[in-house]
N, C-alpha and C. Protein backbone atom coordinates (compact mmCIF):
# COMPACT_ATOMS: atom_id res chain seq x y z
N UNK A 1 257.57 79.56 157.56
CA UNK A 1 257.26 80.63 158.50
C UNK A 1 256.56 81.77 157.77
N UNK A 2 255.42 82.05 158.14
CA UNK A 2 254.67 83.44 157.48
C UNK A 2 254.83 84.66 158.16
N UNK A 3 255.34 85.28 157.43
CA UNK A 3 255.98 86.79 156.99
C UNK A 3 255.09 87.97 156.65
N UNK A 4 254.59 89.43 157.25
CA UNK A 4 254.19 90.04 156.40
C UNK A 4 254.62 91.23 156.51
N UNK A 5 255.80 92.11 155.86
CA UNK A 5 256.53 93.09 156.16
C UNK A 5 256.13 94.55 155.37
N UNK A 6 255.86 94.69 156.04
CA UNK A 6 255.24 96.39 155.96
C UNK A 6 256.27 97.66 155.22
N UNK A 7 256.41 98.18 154.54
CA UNK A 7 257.45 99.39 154.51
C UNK A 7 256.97 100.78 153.80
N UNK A 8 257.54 101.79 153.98
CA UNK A 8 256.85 102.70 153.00
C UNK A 8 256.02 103.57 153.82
N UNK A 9 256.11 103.41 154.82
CA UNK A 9 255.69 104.57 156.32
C UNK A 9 257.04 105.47 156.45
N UNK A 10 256.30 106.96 157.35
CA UNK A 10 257.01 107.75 157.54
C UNK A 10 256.77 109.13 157.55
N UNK A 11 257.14 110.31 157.83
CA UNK A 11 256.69 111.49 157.80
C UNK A 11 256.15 112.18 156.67
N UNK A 12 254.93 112.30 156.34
CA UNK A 12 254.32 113.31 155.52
C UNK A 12 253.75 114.29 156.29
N UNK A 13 253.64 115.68 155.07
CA UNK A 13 252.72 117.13 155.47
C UNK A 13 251.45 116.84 154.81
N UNK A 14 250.60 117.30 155.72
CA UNK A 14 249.04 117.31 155.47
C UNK A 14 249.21 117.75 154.14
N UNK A 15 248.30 117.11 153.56
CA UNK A 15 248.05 117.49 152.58
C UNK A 15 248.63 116.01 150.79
N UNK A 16 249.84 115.76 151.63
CA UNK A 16 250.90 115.19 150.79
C UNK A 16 250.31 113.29 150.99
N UNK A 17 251.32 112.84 150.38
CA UNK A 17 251.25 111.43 149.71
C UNK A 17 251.99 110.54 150.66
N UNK A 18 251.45 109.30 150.45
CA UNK A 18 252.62 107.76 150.95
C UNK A 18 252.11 106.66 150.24
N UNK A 19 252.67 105.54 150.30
CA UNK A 19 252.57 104.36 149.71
C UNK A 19 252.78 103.53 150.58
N UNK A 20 252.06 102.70 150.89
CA UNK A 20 252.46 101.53 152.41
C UNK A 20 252.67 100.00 151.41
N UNK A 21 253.39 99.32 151.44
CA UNK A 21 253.56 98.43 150.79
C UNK A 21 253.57 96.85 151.65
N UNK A 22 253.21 95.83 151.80
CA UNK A 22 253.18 95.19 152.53
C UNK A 22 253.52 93.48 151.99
N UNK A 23 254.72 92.62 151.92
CA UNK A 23 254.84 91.84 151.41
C UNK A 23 255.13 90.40 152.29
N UNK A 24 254.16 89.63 151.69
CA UNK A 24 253.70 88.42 152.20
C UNK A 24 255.16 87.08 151.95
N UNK A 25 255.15 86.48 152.53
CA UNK A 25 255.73 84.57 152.66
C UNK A 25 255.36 84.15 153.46
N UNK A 26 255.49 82.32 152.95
CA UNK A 26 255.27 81.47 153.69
C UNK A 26 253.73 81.26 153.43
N UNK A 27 252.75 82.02 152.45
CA UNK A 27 251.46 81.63 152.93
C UNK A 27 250.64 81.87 151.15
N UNK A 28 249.81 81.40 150.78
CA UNK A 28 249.46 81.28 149.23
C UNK A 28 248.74 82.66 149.53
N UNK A 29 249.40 83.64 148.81
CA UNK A 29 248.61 85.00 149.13
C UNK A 29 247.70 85.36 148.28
N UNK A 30 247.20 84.55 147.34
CA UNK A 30 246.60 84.60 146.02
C UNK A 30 245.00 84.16 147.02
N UNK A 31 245.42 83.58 147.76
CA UNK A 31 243.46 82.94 148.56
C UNK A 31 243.37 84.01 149.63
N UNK A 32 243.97 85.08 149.96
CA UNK A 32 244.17 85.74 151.02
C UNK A 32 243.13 87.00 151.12
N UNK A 33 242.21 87.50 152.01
CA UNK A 33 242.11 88.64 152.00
C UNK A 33 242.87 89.66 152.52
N UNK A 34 243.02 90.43 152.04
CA UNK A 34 244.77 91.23 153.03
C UNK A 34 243.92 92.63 153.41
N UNK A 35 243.96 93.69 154.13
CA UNK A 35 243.75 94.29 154.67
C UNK A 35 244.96 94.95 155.15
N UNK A 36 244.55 96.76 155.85
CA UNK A 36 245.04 97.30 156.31
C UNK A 36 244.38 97.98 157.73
N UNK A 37 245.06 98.01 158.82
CA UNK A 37 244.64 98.40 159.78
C UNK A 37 245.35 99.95 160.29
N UNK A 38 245.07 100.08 161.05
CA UNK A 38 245.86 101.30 162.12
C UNK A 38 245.54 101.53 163.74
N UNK A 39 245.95 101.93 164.25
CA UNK A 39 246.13 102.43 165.85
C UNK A 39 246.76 103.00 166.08
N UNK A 40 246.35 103.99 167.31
CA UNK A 40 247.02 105.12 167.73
C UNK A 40 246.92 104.74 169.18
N UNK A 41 247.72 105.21 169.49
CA UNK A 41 248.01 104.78 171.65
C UNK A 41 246.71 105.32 172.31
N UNK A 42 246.12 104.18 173.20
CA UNK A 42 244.86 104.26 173.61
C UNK A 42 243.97 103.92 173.14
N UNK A 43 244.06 103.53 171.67
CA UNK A 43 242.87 103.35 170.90
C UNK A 43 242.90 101.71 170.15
N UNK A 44 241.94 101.18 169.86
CA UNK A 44 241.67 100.28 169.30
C UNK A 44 242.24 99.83 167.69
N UNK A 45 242.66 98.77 167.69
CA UNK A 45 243.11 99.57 166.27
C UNK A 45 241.03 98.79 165.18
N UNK A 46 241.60 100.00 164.10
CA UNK A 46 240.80 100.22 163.11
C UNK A 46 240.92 99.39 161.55
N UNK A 47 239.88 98.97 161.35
CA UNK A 47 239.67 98.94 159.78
C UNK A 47 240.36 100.17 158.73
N UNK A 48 241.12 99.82 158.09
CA UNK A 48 241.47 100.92 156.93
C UNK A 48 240.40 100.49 155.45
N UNK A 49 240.88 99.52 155.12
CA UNK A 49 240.44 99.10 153.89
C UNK A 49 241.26 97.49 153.67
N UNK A 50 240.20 96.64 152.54
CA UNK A 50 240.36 95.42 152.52
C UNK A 50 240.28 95.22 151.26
N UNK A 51 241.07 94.05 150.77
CA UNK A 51 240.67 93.64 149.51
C UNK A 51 240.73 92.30 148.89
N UNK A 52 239.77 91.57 148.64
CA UNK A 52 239.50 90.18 148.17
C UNK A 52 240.63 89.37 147.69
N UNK A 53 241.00 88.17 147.55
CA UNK A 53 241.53 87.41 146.35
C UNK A 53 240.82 88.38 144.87
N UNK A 54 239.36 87.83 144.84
CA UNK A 54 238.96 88.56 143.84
C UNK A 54 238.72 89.84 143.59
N UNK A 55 239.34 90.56 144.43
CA UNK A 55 239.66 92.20 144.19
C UNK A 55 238.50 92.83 144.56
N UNK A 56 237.62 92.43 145.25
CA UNK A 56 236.55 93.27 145.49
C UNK A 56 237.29 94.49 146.79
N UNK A 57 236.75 95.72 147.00
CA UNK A 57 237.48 96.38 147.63
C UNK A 57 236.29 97.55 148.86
N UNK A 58 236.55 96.82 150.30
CA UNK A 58 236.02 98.26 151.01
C UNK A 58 236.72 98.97 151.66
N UNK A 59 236.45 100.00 151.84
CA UNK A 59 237.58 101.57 152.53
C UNK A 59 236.47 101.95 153.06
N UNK A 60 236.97 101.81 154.86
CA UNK A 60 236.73 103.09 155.56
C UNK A 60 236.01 104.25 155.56
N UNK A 61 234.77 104.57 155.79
CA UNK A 61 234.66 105.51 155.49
C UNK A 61 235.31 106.76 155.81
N UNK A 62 235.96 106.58 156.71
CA UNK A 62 237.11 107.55 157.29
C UNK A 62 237.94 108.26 156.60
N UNK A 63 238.52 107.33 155.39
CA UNK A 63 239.87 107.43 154.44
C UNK A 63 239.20 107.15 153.02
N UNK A 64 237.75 107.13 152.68
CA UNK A 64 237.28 106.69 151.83
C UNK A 64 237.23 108.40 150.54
N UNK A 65 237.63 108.18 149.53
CA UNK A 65 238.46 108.94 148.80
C UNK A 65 239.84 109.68 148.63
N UNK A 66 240.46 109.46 149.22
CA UNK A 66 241.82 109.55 149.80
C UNK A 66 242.47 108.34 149.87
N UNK A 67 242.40 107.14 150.11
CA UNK A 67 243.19 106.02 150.72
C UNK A 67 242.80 105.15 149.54
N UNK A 68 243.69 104.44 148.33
CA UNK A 68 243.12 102.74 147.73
C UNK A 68 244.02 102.03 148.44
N UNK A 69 243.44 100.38 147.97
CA UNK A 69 244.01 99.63 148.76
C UNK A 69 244.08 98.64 147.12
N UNK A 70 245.34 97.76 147.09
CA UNK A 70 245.32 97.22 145.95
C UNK A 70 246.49 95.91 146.09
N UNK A 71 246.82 95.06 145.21
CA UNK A 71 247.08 93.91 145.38
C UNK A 71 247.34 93.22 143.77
N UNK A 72 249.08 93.19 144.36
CA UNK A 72 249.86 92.76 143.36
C UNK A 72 250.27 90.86 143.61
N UNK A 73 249.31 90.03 143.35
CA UNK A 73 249.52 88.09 143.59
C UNK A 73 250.87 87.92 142.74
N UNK A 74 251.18 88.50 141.96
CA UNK A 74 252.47 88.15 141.55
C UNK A 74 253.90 88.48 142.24
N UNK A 75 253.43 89.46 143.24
CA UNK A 75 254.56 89.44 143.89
C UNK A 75 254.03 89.46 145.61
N UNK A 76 253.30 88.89 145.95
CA UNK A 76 252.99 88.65 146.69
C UNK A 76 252.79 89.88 147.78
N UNK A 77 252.20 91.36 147.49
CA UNK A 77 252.05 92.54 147.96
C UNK A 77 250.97 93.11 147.77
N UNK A 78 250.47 93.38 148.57
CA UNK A 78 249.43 94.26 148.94
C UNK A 78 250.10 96.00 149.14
N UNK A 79 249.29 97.06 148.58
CA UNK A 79 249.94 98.53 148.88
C UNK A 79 248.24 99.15 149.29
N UNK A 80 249.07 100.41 150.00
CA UNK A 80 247.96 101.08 150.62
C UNK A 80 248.08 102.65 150.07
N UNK A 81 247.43 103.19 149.07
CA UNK A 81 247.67 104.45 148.68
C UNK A 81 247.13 105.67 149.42
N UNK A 82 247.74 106.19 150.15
CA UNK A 82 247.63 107.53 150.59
C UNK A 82 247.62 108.71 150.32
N UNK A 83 246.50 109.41 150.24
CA UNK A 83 246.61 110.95 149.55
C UNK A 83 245.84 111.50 150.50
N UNK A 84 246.21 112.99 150.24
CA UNK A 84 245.29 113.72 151.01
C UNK A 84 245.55 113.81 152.26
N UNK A 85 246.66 113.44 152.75
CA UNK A 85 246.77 113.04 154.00
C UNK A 85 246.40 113.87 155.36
N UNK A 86 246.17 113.75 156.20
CA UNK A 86 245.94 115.07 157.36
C UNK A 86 246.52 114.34 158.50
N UNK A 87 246.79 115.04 159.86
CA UNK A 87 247.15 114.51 160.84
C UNK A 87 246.41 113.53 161.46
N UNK A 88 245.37 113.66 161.37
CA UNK A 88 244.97 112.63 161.98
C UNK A 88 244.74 111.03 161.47
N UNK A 89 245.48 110.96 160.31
CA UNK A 89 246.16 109.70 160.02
C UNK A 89 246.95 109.09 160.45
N UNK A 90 247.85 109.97 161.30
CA UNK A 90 249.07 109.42 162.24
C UNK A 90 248.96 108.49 163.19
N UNK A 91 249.32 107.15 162.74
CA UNK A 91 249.06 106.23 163.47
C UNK A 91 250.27 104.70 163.11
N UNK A 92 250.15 104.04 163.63
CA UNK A 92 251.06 102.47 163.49
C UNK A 92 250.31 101.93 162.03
N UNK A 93 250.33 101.55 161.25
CA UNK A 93 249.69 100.58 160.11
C UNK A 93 250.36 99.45 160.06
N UNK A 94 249.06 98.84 160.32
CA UNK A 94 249.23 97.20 160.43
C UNK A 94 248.93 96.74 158.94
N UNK A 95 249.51 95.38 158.27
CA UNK A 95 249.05 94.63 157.50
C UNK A 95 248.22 93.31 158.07
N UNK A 96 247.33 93.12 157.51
CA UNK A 96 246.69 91.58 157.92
C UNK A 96 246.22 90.57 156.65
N UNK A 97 246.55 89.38 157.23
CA UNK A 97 246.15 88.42 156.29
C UNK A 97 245.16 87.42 156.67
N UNK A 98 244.23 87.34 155.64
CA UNK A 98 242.96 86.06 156.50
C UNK A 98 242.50 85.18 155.54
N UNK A 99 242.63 83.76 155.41
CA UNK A 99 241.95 83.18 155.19
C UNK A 99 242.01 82.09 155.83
N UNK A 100 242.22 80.83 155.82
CA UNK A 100 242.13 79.61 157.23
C UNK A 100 243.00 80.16 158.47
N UNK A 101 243.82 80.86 158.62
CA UNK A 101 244.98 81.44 159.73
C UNK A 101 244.86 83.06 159.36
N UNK A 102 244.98 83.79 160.87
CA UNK A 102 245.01 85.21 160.37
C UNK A 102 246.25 85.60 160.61
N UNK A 103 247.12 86.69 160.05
CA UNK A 103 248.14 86.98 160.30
C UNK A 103 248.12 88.37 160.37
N UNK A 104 249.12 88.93 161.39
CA UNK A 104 249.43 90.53 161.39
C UNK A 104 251.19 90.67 160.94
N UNK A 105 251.22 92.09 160.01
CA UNK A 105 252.80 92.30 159.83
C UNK A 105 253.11 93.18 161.51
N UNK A 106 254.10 93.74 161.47
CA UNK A 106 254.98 94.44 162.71
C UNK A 106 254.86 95.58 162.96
N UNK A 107 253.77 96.19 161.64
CA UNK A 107 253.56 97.58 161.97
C UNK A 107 254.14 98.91 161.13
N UNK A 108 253.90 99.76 160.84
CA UNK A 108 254.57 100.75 160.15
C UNK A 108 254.55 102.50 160.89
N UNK A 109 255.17 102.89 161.25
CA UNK A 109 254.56 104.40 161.45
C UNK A 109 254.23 105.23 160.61
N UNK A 110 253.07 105.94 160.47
CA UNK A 110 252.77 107.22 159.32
C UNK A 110 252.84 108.30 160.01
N UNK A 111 253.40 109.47 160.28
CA UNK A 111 253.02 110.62 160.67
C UNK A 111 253.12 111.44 159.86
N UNK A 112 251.95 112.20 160.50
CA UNK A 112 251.53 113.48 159.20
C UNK A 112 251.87 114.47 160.16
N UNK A 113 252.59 115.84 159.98
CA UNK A 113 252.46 117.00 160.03
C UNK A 113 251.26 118.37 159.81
N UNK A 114 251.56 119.06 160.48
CA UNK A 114 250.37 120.07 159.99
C UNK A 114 250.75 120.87 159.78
């Protein structure tokens, strides 16, 4: 059964930090491109940032200096670094996994304060 559990969401102040952590089973996460998404009610959800098996990496231009995205195959996790944060980051963060099957984790909440 493939698994991808999200944690490491939660209330930050503009300005401040998070770490979204997202850990894979059931699926060889080493061939995987993993990605991060988001949505906010009403809205579509969005591209955050993605990153290869071979580590190649795009971000958002949205979150692009503020946000890495990075990827630990030994333990089967993908993290999403957050800085800089502002409110209008506040949203659900999704994990996704793609390579022959796509997969979504359950979601995370981030809210930022102002």
């Amino acid at each position: 059964q493939v698994q991808l559990v999200e944690s490491g969401g939660g209330l930050a102040q503009s300005g401040g930090s998070l770490t979204l952590s997202c850990e894979a089973s059931g699926i060889i996460f080493s061939l995987y491109n993993m990605a991060w998404y988001r949505q906010v009610p009403g809205s579509e959800r969005e591209l955050v940032a993605i990153i290869t098996p071979g580590g190649r990496i795009d971000i958002s231009t949205i979150v692009e200096g503020r946000f890495t995205i990075s990827r630990d195959n030994a333990k089967n996790t993908v993290y999403l670094q957050m800085n800089s944060l502002k409110p209008e980051d506040t949203a659900v963060y999704y994990c996704h996994g793609n390579w022959r099957h796509a997969y979504w984790g359950q979601g995370t909440q981030v809210t930022v304060s102002s």
